[in-house]
Protein backbone atom coordinates (compact mmCIF):
# COMPACT_ATOMS: atom_id res chain seq x y z
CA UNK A 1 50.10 36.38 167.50
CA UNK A 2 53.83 36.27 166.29
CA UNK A 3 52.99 40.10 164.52
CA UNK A 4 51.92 40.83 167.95
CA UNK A 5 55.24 39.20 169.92
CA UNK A 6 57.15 41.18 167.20
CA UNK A 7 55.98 44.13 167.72
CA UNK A 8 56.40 44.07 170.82
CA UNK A 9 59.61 43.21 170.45
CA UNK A 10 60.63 46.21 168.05
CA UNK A 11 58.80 48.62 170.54
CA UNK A 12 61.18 47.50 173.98
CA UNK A 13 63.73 47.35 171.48
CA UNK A 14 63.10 50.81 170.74
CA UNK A 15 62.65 51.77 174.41
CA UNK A 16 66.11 50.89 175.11
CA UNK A 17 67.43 52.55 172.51
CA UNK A 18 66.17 55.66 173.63
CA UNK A 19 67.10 55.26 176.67
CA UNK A 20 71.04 54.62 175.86
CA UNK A 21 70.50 57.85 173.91
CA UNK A 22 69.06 59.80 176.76
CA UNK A 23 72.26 58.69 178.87
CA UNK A 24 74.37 59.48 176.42
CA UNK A 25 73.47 63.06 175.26
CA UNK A 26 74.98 65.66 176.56
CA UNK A 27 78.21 64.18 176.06
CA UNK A 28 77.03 64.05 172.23
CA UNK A 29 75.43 67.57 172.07
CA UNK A 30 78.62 68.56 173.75
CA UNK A 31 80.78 67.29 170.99
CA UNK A 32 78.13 68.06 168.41
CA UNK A 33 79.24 71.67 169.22
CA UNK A 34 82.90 71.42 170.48
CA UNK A 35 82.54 73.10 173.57
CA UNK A 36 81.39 73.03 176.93
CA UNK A 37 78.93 75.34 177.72
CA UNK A 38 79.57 76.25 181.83
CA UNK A 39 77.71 78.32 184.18
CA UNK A 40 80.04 80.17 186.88
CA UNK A 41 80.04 82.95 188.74
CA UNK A 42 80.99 86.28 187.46
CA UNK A 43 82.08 87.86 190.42
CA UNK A 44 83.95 86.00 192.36
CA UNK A 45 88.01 86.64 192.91
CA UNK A 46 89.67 82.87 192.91
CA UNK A 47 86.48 81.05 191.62
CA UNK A 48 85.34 82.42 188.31
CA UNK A 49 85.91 86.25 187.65
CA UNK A 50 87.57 87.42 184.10
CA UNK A 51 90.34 89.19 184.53
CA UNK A 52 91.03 92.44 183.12
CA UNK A 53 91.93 90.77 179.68
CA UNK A 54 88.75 89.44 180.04
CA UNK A 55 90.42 85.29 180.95
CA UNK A 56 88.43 83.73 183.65
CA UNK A 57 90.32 82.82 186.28
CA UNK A 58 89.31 81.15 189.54
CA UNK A 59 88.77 77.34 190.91
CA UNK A 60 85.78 77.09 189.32
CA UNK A 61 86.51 77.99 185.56
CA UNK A 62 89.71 76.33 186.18
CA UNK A 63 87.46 72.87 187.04
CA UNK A 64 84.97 73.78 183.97
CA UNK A 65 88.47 73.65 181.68
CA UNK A 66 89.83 70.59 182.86
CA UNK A 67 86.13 69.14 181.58
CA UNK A 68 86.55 70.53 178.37
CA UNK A 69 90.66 69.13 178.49
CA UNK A 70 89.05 65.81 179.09
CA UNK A 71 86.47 65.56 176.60
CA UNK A 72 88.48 67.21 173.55
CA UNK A 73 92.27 67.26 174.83
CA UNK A 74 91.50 71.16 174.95
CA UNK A 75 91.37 73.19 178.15
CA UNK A 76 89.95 76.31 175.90
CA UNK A 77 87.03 74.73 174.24
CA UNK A 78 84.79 76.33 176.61
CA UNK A 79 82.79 79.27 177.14
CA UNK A 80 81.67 80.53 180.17
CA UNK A 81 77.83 82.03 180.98
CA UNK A 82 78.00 83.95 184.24
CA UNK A 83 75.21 83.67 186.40
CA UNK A 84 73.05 84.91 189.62
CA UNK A 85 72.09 82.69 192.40
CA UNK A 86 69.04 82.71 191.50
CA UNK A 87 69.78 82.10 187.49
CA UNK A 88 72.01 78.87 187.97
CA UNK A 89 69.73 76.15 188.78
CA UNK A 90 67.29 77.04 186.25
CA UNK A 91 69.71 77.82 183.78
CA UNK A 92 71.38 73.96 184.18
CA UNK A 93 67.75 73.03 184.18
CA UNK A 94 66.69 74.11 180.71
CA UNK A 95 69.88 73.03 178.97
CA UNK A 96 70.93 76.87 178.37
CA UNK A 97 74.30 75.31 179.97
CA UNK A 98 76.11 71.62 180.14
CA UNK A 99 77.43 72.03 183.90
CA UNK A 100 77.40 74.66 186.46
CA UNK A 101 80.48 75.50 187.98
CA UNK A 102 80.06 78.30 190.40
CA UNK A 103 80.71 77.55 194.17
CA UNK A 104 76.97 75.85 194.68
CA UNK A 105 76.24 73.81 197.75
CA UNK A 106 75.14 70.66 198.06
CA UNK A 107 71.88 70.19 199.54
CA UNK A 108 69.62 67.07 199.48
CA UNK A 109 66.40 69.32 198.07
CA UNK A 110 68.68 70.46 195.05
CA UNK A 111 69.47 66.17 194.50
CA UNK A 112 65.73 65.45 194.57
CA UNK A 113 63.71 68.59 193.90
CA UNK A 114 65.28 70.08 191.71
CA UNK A 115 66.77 67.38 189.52
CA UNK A 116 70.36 67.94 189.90
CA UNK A 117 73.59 65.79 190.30
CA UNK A 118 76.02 67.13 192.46
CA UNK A 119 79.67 65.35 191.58
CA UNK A 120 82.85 65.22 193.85
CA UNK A 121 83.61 67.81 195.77
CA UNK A 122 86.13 71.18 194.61
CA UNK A 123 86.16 73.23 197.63
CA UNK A 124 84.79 72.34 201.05
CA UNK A 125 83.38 75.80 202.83
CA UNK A 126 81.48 76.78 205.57
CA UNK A 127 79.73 80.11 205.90
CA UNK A 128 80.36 83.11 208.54
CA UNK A 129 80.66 86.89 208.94
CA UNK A 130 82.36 90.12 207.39
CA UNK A 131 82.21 93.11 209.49
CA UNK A 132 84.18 96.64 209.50
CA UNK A 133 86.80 96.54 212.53
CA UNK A 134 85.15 99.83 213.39
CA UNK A 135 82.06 98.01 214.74
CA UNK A 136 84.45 96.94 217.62
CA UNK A 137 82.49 93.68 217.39
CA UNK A 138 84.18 89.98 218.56
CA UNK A 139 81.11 87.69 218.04
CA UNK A 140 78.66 87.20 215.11
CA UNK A 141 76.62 86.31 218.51
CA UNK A 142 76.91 90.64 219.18
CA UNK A 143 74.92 91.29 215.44
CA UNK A 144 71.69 91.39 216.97
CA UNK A 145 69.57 94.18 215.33
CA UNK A 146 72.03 94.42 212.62
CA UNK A 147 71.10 94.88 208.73
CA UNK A 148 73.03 91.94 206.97
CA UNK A 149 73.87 91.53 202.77
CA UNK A 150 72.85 88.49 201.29
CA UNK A 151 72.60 87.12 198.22
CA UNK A 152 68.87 85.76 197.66
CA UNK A 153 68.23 82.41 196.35
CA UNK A 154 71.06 81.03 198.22
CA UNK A 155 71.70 78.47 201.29
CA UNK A 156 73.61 81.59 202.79
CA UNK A 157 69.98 83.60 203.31
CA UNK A 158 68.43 80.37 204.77
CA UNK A 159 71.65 79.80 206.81
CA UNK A 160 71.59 83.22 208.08
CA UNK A 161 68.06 83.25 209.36
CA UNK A 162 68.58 80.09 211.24
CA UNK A 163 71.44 81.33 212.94
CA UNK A 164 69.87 84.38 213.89
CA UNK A 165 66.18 82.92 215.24
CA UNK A 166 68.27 79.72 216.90
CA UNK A 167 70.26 82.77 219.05
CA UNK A 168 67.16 84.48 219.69
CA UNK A 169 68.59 87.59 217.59
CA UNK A 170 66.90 89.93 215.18
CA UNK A 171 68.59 90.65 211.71
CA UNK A 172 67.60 92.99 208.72
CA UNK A 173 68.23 91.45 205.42
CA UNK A 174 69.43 93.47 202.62
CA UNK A 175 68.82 91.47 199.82
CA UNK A 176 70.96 92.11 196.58
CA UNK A 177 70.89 89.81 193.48
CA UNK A 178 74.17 90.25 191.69
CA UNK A 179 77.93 89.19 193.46
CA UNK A 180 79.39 92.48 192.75
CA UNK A 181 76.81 95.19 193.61
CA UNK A 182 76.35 92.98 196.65
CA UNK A 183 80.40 93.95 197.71
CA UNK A 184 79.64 97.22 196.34
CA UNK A 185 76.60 97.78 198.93
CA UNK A 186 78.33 96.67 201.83
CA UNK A 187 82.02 98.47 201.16
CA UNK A 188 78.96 101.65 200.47
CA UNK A 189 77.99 101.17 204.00
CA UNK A 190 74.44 100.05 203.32
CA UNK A 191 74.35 97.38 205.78
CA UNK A 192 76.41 96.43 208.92
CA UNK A 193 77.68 92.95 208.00
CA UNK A 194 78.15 90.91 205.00
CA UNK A 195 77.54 87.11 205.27
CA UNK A 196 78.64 84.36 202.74
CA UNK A 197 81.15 81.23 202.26
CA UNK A 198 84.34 82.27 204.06
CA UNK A 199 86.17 81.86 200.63
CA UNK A 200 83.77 84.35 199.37
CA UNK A 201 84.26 87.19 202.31
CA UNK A 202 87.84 86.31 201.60
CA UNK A 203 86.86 87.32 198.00
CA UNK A 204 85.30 90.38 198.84
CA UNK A 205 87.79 91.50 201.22
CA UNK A 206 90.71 91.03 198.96
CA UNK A 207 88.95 93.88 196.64
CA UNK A 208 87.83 96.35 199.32
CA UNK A 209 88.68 99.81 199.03
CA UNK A 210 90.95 99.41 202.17
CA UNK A 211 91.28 95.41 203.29
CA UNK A 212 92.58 95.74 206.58
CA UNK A 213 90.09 97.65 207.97
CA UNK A 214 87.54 94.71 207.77
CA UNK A 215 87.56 91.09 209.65
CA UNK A 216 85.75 88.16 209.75
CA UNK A 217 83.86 86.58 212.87
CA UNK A 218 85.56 83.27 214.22
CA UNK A 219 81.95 81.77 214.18
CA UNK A 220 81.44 79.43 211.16
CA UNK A 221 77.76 78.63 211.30
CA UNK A 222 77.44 76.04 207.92
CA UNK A 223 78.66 73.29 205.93
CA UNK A 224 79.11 74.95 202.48
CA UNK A 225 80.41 71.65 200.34
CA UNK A 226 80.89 73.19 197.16
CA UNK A 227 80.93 70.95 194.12
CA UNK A 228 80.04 71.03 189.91
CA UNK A 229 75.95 70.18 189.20
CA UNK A 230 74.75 68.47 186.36
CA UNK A 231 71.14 67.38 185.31
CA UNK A 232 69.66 64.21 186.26
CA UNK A 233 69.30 60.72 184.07
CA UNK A 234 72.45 61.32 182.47
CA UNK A 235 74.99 58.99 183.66
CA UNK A 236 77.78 58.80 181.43
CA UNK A 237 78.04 62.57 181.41
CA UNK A 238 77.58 62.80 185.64
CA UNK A 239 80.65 60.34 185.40
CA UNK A 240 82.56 62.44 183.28
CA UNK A 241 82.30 65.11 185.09
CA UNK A 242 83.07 63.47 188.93
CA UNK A 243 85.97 61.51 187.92
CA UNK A 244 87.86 64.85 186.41
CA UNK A 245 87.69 66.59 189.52
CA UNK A 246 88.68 63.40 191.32
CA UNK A 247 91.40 63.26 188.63
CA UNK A 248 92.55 66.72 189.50
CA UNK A 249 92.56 64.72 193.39
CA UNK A 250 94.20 61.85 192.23
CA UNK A 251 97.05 63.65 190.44
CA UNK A 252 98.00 65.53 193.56
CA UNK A 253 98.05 62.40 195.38
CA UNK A 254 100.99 60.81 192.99
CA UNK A 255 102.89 63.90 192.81
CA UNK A 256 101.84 64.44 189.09
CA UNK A 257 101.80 68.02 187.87
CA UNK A 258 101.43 70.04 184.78
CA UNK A 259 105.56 70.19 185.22
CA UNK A 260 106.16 66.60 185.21
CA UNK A 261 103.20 64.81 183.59
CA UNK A 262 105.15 63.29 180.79
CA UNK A 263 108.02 62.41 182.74
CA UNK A 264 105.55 60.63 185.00
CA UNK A 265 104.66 58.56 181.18
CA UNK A 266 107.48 56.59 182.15
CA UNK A 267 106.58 55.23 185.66
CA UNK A 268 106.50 51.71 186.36
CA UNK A 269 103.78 52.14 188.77
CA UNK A 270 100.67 50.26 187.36
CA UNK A 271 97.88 53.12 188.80
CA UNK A 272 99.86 55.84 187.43
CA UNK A 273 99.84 53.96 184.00
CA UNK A 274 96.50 53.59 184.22
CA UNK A 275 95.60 57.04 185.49
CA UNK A 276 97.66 58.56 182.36
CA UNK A 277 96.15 56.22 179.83
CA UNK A 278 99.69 54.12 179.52
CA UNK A 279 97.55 51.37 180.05
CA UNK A 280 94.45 51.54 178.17
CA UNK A 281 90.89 51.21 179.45
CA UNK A 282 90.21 54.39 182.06
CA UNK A 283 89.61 55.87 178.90
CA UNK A 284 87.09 53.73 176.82
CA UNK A 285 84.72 53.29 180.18
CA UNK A 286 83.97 57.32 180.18
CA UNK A 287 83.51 57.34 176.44
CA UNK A 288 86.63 59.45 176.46
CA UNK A 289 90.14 58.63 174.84
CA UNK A 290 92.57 57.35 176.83
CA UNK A 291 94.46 60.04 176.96
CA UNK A 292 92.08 62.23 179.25
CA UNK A 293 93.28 62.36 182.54
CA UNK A 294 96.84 63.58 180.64
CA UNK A 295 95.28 66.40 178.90
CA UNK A 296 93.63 67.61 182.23
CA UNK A 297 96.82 67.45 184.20
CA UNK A 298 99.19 68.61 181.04
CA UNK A 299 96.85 71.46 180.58
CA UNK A 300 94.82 73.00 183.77
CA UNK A 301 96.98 71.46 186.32
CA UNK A 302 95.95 69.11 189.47
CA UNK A 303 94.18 70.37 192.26
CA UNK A 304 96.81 71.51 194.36
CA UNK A 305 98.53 73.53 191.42
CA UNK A 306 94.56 75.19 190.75
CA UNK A 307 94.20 75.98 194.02
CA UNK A 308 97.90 77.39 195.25
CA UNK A 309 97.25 79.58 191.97
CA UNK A 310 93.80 80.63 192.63
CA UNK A 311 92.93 81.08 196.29
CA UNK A 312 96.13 79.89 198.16
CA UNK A 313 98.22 81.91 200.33
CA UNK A 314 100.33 83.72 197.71
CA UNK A 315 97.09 84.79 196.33
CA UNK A 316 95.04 88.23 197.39
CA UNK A 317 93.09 85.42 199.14
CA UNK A 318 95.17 83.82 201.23
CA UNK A 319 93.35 80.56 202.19
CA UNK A 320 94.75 77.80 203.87
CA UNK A 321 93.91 74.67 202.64
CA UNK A 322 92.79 73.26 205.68
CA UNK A 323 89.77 70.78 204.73
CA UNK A 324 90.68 71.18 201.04
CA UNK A 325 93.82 69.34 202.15
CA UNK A 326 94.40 66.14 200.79
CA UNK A 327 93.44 63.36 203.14
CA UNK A 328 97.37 62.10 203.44
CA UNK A 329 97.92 66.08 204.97
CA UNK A 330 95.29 66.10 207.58
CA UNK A 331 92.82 67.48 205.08
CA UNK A 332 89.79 65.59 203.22
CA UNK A 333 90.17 65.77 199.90
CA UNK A 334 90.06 62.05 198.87
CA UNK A 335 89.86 60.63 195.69
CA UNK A 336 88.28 57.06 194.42
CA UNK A 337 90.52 54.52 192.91
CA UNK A 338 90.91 54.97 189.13
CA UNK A 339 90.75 51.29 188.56
């Protein structure tokens, strides 16, 4: 009986132990390797596109870095995997990558379904319409009949076909798998409209042949929140990952930049000495040094810095803030106490 109650007791034993390993492993494999491994986009002007020195720049590589400047104190250890619509979830899925950063909705069927954890929030969107002025059209209501590009696999596609059968309208889909042959097909003329995230039509337009002579609809017909997915059953890492983008919030919100971080060291305010690792502990409950929430500000920036530099109006963007504005400036962008 006691061989049998100790047995027992080696085999929960052992049960546990697995289980604080299963929480804890990607953060392990991650370091095991020294990098982050993050899907993205590779198309996309101001969320993750390399540049012609082959840097990716963009919102989303910028958020994948300030990971990587969390978990080693080094913005570069990480290498990006560009993928389709329809390659990301898998991809994040089977491992092939640690998080995917590359403007993905948030739906409930990707939570459950799929087995994915969506974290905070980097760029709150909502879909509409890209059309050639020449059209002469006013009203994504006036696109009945019309042949529309869309990427497949996305919330855009099912978006778009609500839209059109709730306004009684008949549209022709023209279906194109990769970001940049889908700009290519509609600048080519090959359909009459192109429909995506408004940050993403801003994206396309910025690259057309001839900008101006294209405009987008006033109707917004989604909510697109856009946020960085990780896998399912692994806590620690899921944490990791939501409080640096809220970190990237939080910054903005006391006035710390890249500029100023270690000037801001010396504050007597008791949350910024926590935030910056002054005053230890933020640090030990991630699993991460203390120092974390320095390196992504010292190194990538906060959010406002990422997106001014990435998709704000100085950029071939453009974009407002508008809901991406911190909740103190009329926006929602709201971080959770870092206490």
């Amino acid at each position: 009986m006691k061989l049998l109650k100790l047995s027992l007791m080696v085999l929960v034993l052992a049960i546990f132990a697995m289980t604080g390993m299963a929480q804890a492993g990607t953060l392990q494999e991650v370091q095991d390797k020294g990098f982050v491994q993050a899907g993205v986009n590779g198309g996309v002007f101001g969320f993750s596109m390399p540049d012609e020195k082959g840097i990716w720049k963009g919102i989303d590589a910028d958020t994948a870095r300030a990971v990587a400047a969390a978990v080693f104190g080094d913005a570069n250890k990480v290498k990006f995997v560009a993928l389709t619509a329809v390659q990301r979830l898998p991809a994040l899925q089977s491992k092939e990558i640690d998080i995917l950063c590359r403007n993905t909705t948030q739906t409930l069927t990707r939570e459950t379904t799929n087995g994915l954890n969506f974290v905070h929030v980097n760029y709150y969107d909502g879909q509409g319409f890209l059309i050639p002025k020449k059209l002469g059209i006013k009203s994504a209501k006036e696109l009945d009949g019309a042949t529309v590009c869309v990427l497949p696999g996305t919330t855009t596609e099912m978006n778009a076909a609500d839209f059109f059968r709730s306004n009684s309208m008949k549209w022709k889909p023209v279906v194109i798998e990769q970001t940049a042959e889908l700009s290519k097909a509609f600048f080519g003329g090959r359909c009459d409209c192109l429909t995506s995230d408004v940050s993403q039509l801003a994206a396309h337009r910025s690259v057309a042949p001839n900008p101006d002579d294209y405009i987008l609809l006033p109707e917004i017909i989604s909510k697109e929140p856009l946020a960085p997915v990780v896998r399912h059953g692994d806590d620690q890492w899921y944490d990791i990952v939501n409080w640096t983008v809220m970190a990237l919030i939080e910054a903005e919100e006391f006035g710390i930049t890249s500029k100023n971080v270690d000037e801001m060291l010396k504050s007597k305010n008791p949350q910024i000495q926590r935030f910056l690792g002054v005053t230890p502990g933020m640090g030990k409950a991630l699993g991460l040094d203390e120092k974390w929430a320095y390196n992504i500000i010292k190194q990538v920036g906060n959010y406002g810095e990422i997106f001014e530099r990435t998709v704000g109006v100085n950029t071939p963007l453009g974009l407002e803030r508008g809901l991406n504005e911190l909740w103190t400036k009329g926006g929602i962008m709201y971080a959770a106490p870092l206490r």
